[in-house]
PDB file of N, CA and C in Angstrom:
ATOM      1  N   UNK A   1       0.841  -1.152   0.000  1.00  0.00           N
ATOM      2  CA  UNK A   1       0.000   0.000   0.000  1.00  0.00           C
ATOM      3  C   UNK A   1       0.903   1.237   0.000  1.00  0.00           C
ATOM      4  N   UNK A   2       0.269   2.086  -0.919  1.00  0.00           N
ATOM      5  CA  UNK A   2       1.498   3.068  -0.671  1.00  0.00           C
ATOM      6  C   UNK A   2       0.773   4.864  -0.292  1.00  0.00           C
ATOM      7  N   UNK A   3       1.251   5.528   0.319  1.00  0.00           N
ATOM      8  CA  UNK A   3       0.494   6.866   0.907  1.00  0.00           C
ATOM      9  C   UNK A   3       1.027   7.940  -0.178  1.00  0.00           C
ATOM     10  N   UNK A   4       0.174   9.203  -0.300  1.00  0.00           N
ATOM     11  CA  UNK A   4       0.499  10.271  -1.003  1.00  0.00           C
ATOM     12  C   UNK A   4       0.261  10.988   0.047  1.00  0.00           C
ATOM     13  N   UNK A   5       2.382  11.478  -0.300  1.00  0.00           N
ATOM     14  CA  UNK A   5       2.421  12.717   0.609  1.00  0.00           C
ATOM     15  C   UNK A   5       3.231  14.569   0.247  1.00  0.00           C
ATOM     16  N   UNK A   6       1.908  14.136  -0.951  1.00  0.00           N
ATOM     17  CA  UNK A   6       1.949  15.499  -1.477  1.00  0.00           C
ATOM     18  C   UNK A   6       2.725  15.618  -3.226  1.00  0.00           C
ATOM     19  N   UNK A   7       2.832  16.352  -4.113  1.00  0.00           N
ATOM     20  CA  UNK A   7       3.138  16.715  -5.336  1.00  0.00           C
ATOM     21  C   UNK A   7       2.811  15.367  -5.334  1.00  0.00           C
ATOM     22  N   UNK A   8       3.554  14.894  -6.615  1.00  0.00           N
ATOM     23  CA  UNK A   8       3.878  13.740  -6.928  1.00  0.00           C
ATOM     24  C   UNK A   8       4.426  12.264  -6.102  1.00  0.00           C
ATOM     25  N   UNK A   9       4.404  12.164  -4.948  1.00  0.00           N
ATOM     26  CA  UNK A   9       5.498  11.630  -4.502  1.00  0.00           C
ATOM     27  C   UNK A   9       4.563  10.756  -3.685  1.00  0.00           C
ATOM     28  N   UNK A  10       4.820   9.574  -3.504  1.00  0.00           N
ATOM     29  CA  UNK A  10       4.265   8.409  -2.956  1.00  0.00           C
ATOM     30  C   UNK A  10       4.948   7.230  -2.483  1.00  0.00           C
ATOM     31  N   UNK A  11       4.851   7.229  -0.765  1.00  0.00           N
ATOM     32  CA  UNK A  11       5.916   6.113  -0.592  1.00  0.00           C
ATOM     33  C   UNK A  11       4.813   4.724  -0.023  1.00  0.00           C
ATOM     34  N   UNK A  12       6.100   3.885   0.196  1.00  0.00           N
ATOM     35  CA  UNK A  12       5.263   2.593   0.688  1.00  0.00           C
ATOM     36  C   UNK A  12       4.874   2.740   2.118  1.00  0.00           C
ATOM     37  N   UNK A  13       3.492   2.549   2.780  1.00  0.00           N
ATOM     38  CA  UNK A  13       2.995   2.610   4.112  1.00  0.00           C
ATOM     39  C   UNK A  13       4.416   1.813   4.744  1.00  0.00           C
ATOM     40  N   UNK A  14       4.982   0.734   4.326  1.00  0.00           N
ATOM     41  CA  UNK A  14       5.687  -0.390   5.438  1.00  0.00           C
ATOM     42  C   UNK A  14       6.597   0.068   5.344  1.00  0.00           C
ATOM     43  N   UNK A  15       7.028   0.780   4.325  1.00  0.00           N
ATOM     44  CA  UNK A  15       8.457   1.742   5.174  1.00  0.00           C
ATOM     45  C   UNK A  15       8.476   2.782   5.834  1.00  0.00           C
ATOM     46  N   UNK A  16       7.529   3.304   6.339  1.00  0.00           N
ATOM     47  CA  UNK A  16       7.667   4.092   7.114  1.00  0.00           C
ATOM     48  C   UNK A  16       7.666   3.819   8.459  1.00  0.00           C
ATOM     49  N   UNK A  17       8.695   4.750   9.094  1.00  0.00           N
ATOM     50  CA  UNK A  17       9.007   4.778  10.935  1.00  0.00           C
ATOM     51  C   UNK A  17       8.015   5.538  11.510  1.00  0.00           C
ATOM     52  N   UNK A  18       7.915   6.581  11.098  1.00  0.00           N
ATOM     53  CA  UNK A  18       7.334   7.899  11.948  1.00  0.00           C
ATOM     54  C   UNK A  18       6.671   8.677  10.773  1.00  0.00           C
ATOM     55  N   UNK A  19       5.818   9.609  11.470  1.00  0.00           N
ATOM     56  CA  UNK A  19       5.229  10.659  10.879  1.00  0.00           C
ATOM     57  C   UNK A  19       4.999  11.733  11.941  1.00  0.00           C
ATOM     58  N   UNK A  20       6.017  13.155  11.502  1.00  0.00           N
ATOM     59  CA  UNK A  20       6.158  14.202  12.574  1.00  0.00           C
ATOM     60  C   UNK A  20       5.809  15.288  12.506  1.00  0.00           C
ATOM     61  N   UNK A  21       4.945  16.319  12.975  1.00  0.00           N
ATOM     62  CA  UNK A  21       4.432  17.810  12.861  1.00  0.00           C
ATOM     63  C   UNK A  21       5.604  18.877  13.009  1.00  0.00           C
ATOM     64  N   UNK A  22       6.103  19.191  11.794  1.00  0.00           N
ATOM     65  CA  UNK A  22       7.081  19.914  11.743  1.00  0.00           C
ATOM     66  C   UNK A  22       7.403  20.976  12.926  1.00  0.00           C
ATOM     67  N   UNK A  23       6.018  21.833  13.165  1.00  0.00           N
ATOM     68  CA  UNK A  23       6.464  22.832  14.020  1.00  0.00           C
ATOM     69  C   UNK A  23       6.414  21.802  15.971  1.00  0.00           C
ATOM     70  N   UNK A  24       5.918  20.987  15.901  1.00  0.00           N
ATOM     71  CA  UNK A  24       6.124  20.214  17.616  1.00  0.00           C
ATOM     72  C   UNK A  24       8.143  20.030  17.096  1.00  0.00           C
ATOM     73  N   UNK A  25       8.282  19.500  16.022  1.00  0.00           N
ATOM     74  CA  UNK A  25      10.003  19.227  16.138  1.00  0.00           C
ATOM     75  C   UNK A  25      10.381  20.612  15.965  1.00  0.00           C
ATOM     76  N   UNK A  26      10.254  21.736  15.430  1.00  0.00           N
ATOM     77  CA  UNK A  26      10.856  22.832  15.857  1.00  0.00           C
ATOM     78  C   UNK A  26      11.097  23.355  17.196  1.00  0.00           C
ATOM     79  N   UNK A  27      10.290  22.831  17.858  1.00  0.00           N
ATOM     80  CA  UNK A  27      10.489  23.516  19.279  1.00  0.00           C
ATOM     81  C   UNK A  27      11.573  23.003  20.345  1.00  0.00           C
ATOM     82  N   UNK A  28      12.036  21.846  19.896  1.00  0.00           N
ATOM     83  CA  UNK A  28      12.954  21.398  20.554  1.00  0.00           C
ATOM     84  C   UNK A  28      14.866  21.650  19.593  1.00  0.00           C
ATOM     85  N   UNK A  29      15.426  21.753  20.415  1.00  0.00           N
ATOM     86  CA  UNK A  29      16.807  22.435  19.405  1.00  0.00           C
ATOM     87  C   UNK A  29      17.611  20.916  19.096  1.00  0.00           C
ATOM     88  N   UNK A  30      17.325  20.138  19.933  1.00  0.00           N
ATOM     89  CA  UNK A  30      17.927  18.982  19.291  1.00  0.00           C
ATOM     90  C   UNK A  30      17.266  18.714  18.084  1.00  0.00           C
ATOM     91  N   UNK A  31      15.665  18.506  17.810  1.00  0.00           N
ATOM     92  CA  UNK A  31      15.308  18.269  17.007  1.00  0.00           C
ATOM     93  C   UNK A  31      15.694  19.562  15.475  1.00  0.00           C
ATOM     94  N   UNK A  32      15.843  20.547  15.627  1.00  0.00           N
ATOM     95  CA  UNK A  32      16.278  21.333  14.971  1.00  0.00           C
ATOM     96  C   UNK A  32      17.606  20.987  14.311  1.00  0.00           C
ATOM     97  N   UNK A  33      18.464  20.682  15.360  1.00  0.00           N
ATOM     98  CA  UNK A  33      20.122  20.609  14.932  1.00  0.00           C
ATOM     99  C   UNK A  33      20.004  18.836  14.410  1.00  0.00           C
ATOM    100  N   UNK A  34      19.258  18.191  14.582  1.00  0.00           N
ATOM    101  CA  UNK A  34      18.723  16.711  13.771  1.00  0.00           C
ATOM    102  C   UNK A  34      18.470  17.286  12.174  1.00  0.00           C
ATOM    103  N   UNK A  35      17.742  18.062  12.125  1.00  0.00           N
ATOM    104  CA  UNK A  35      16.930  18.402  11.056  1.00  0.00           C
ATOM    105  C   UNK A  35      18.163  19.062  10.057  1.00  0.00           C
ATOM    106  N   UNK A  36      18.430  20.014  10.537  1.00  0.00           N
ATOM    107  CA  UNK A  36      19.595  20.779  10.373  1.00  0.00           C
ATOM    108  C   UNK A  36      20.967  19.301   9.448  1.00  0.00           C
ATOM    109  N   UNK A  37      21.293  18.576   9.945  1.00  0.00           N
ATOM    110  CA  UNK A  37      22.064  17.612  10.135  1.00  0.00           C
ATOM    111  C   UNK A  37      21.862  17.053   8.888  1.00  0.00           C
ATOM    112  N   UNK A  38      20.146  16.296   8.354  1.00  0.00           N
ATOM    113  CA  UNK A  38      19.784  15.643   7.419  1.00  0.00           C
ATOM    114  C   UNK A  38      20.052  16.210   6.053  1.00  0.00           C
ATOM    115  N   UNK A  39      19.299  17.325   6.666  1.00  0.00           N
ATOM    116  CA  UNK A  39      19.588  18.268   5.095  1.00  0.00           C
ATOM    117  C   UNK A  39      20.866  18.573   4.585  1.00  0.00           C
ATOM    118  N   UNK A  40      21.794  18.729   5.756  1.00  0.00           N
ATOM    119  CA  UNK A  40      23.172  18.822   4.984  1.00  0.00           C
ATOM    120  C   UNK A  40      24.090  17.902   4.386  1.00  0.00           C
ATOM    121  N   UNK A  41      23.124  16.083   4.720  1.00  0.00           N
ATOM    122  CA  UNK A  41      23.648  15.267   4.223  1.00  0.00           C
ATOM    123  C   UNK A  41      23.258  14.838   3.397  1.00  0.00           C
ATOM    124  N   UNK A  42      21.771  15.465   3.283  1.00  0.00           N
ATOM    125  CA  UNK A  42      21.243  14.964   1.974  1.00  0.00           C
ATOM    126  C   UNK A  42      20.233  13.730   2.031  1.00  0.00           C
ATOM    127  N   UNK A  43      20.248  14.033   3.305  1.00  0.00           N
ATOM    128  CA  UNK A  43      19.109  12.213   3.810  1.00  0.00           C
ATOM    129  C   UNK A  43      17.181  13.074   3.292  1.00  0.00           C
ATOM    130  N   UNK A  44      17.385  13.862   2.722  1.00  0.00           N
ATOM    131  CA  UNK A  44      15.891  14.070   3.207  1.00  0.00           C
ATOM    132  C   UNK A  44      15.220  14.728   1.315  1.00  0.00           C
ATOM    133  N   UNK A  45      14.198  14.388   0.737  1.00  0.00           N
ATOM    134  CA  UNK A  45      13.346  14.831  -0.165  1.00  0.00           C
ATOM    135  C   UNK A  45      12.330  16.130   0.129  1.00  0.00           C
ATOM    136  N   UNK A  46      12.487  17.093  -0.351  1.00  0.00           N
ATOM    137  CA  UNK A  46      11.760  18.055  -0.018  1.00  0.00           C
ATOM    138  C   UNK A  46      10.366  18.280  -1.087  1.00  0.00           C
ATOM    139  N   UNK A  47       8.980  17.816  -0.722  1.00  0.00           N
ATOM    140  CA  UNK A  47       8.565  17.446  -1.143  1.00  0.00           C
ATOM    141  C   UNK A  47       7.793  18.686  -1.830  1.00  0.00           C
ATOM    142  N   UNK A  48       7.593  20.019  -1.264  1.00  0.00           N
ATOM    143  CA  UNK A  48       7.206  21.321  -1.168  1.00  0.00           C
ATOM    144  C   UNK A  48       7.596  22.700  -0.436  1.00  0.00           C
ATOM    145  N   UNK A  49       7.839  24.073  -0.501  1.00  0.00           N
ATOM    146  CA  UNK A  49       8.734  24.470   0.028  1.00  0.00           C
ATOM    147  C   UNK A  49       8.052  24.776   1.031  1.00  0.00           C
ATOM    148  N   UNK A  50       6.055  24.421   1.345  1.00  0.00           N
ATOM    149  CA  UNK A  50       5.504  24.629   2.363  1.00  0.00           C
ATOM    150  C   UNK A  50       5.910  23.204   3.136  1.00  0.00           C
ATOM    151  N   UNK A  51       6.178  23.240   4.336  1.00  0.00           N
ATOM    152  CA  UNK A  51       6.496  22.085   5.351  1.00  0.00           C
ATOM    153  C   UNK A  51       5.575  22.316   6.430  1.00  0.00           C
ATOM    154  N   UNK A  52       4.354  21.038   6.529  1.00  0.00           N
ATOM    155  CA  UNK A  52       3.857  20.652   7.544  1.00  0.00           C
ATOM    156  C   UNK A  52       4.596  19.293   8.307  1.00  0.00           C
ATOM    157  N   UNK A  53       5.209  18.646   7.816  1.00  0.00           N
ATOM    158  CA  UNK A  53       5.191  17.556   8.380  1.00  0.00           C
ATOM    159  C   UNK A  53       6.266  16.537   7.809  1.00  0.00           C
ATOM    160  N   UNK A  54       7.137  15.811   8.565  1.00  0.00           N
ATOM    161  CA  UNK A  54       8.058  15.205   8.377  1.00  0.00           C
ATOM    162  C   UNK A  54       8.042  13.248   8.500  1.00  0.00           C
ATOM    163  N   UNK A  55       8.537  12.906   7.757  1.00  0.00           N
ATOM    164  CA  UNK A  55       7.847  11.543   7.342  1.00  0.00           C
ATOM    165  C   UNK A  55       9.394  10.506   7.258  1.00  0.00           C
ATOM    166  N   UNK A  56       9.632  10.015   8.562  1.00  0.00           N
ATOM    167  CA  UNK A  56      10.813   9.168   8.027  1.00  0.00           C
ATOM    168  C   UNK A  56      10.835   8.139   7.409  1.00  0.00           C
ATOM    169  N   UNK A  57      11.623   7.469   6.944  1.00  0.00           N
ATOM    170  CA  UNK A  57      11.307   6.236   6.281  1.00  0.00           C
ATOM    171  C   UNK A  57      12.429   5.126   6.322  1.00  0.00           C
ATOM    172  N   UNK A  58      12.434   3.866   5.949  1.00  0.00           N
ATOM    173  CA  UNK A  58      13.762   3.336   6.197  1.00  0.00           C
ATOM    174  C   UNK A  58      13.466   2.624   4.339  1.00  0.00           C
ATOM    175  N   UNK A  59      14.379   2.825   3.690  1.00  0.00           N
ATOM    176  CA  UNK A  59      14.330   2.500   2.428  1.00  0.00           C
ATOM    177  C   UNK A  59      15.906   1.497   2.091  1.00  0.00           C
ATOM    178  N   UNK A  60      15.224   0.313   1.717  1.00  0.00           N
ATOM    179  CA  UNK A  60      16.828  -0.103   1.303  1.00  0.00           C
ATOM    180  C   UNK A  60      17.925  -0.139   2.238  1.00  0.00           C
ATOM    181  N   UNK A  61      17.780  -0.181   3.573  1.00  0.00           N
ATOM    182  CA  UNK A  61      18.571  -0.425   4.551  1.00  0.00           C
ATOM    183  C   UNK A  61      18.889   1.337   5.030  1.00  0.00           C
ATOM    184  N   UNK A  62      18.430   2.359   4.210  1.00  0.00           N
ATOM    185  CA  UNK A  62      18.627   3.409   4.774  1.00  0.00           C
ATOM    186  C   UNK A  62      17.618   4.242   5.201  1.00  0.00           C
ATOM    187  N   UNK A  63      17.830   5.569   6.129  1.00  0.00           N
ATOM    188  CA  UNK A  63      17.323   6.372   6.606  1.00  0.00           C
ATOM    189  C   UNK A  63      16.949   7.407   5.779  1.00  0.00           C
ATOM    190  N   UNK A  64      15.463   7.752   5.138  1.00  0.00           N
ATOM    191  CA  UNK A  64      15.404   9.150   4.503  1.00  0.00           C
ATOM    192  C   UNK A  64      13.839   9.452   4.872  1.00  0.00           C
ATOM    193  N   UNK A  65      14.229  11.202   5.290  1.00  0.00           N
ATOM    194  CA  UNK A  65      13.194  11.904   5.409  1.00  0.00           C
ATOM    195  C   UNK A  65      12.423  12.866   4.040  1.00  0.00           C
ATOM    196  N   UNK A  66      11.057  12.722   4.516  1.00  0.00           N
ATOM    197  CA  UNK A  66      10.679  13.398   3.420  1.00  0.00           C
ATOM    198  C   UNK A  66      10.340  14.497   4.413  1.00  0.00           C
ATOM    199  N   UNK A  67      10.247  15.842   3.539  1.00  0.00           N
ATOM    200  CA  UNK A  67       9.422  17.266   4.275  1.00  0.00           C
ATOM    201  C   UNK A  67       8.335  17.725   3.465  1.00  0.00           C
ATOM    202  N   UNK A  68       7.003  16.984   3.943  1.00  0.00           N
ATOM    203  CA  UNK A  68       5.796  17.015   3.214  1.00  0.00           C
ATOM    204  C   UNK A  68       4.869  18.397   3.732  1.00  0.00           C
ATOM    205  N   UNK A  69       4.382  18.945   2.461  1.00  0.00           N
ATOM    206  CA  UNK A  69       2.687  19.591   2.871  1.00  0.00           C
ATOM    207  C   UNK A  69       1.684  19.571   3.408  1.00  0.00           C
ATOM    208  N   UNK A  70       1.784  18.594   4.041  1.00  0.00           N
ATOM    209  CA  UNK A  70       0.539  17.910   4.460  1.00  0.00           C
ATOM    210  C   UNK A  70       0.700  17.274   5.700  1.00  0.00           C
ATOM    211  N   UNK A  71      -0.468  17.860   6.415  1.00  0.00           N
ATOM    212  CA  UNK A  71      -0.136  17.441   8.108  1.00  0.00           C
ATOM    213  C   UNK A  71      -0.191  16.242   8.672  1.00  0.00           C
ATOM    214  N   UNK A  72       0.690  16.054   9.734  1.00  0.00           N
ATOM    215  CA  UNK A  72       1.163  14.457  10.016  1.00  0.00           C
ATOM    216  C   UNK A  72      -0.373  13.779  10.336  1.00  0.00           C
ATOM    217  N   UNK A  73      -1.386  14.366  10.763  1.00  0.00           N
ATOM    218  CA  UNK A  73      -2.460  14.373  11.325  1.00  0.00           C
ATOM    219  C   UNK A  73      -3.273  13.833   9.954  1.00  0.00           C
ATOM    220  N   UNK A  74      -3.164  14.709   9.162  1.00  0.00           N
ATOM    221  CA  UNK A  74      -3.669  14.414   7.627  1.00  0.00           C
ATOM    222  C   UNK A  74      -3.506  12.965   7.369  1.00  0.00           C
ATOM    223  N   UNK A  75      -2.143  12.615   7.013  1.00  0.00           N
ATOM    224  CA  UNK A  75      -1.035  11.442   6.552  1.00  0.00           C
ATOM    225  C   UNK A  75      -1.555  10.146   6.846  1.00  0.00           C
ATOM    226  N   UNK A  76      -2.207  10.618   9.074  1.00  0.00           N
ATOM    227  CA  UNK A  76      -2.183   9.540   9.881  1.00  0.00           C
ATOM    228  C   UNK A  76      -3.899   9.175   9.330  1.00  0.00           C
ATOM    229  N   UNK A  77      -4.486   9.725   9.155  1.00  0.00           N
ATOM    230  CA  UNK A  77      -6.000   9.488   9.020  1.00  0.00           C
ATOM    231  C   UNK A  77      -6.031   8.455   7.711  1.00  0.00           C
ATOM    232  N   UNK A  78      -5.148   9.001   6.526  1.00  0.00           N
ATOM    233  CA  UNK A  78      -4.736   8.212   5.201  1.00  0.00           C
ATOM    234  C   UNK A  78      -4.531   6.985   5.752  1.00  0.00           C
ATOM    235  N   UNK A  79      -3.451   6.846   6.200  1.00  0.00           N
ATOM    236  CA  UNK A  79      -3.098   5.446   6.441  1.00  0.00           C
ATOM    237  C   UNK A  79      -4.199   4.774   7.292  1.00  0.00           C
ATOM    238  N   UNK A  80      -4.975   5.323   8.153  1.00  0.00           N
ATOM    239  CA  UNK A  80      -6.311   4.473   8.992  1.00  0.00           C
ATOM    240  C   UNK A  80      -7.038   4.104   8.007  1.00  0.00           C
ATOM    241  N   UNK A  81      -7.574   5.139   6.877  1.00  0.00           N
ATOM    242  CA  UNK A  81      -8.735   5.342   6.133  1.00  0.00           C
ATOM    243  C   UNK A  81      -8.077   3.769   5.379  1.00  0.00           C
ATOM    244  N   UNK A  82      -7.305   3.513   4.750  1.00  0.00           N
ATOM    245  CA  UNK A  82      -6.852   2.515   3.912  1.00  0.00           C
ATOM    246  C   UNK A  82      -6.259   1.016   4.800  1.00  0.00           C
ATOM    247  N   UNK A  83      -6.085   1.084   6.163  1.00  0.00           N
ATOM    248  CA  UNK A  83      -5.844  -0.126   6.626  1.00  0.00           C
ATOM    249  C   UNK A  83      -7.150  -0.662   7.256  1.00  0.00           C
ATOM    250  N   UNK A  84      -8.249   0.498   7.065  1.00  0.00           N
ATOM    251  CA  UNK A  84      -9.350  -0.016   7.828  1.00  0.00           C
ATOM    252  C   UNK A  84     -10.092  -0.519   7.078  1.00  0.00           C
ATOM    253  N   UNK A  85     -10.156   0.570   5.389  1.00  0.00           N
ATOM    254  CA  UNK A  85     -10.894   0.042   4.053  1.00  0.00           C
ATOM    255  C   UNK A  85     -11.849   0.896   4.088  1.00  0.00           C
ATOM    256  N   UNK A  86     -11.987   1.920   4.920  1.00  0.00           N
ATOM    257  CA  UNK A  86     -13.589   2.590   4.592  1.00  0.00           C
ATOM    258  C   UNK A  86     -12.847   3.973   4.309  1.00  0.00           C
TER     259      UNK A  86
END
């Protein structure tokens, strides 16, 4: 099964770890200097230059974040709406 999380871009529900509300991880500076960290390595897809919500994933033995439009809240209802079927 796979989720749309935003433009074009669609990953598989079973790889995903987490799904995070961008501004709750802003408020903490670790999570900032995390964030900070990804992007400079390049671990992360920017899916829109509006960011609600951060979506990790483990792909292929690795770690990559997406920075989606669309609120983790949104994302989480998707994935109910489709594991429940209604």
């Amino acid at each position: 099964m796979f989720l749309h999380i935003g433009a074009d871009t669609e990953i598989r529900v079973k790889d995903i770890v987490g799904i995070f509300d961008i501004k709750s991880l802003m408020t903490s500076k670790t999570a900032q200097s995390f964030l900070n960290i990804v992007q400079n390595e390049d671990l992360h897809k920017l899916i829109s230059k509006e960011i609600k919500s951060v979506i990790i994933t483990e792909e292929n033995g690795k770690s990559l974040f997406y920075f989606s439009p669309i609120s983790s809240v949104a994302l989480q209802k998707r994935i109910s709406h489709y594991q429940t079927g209604f």
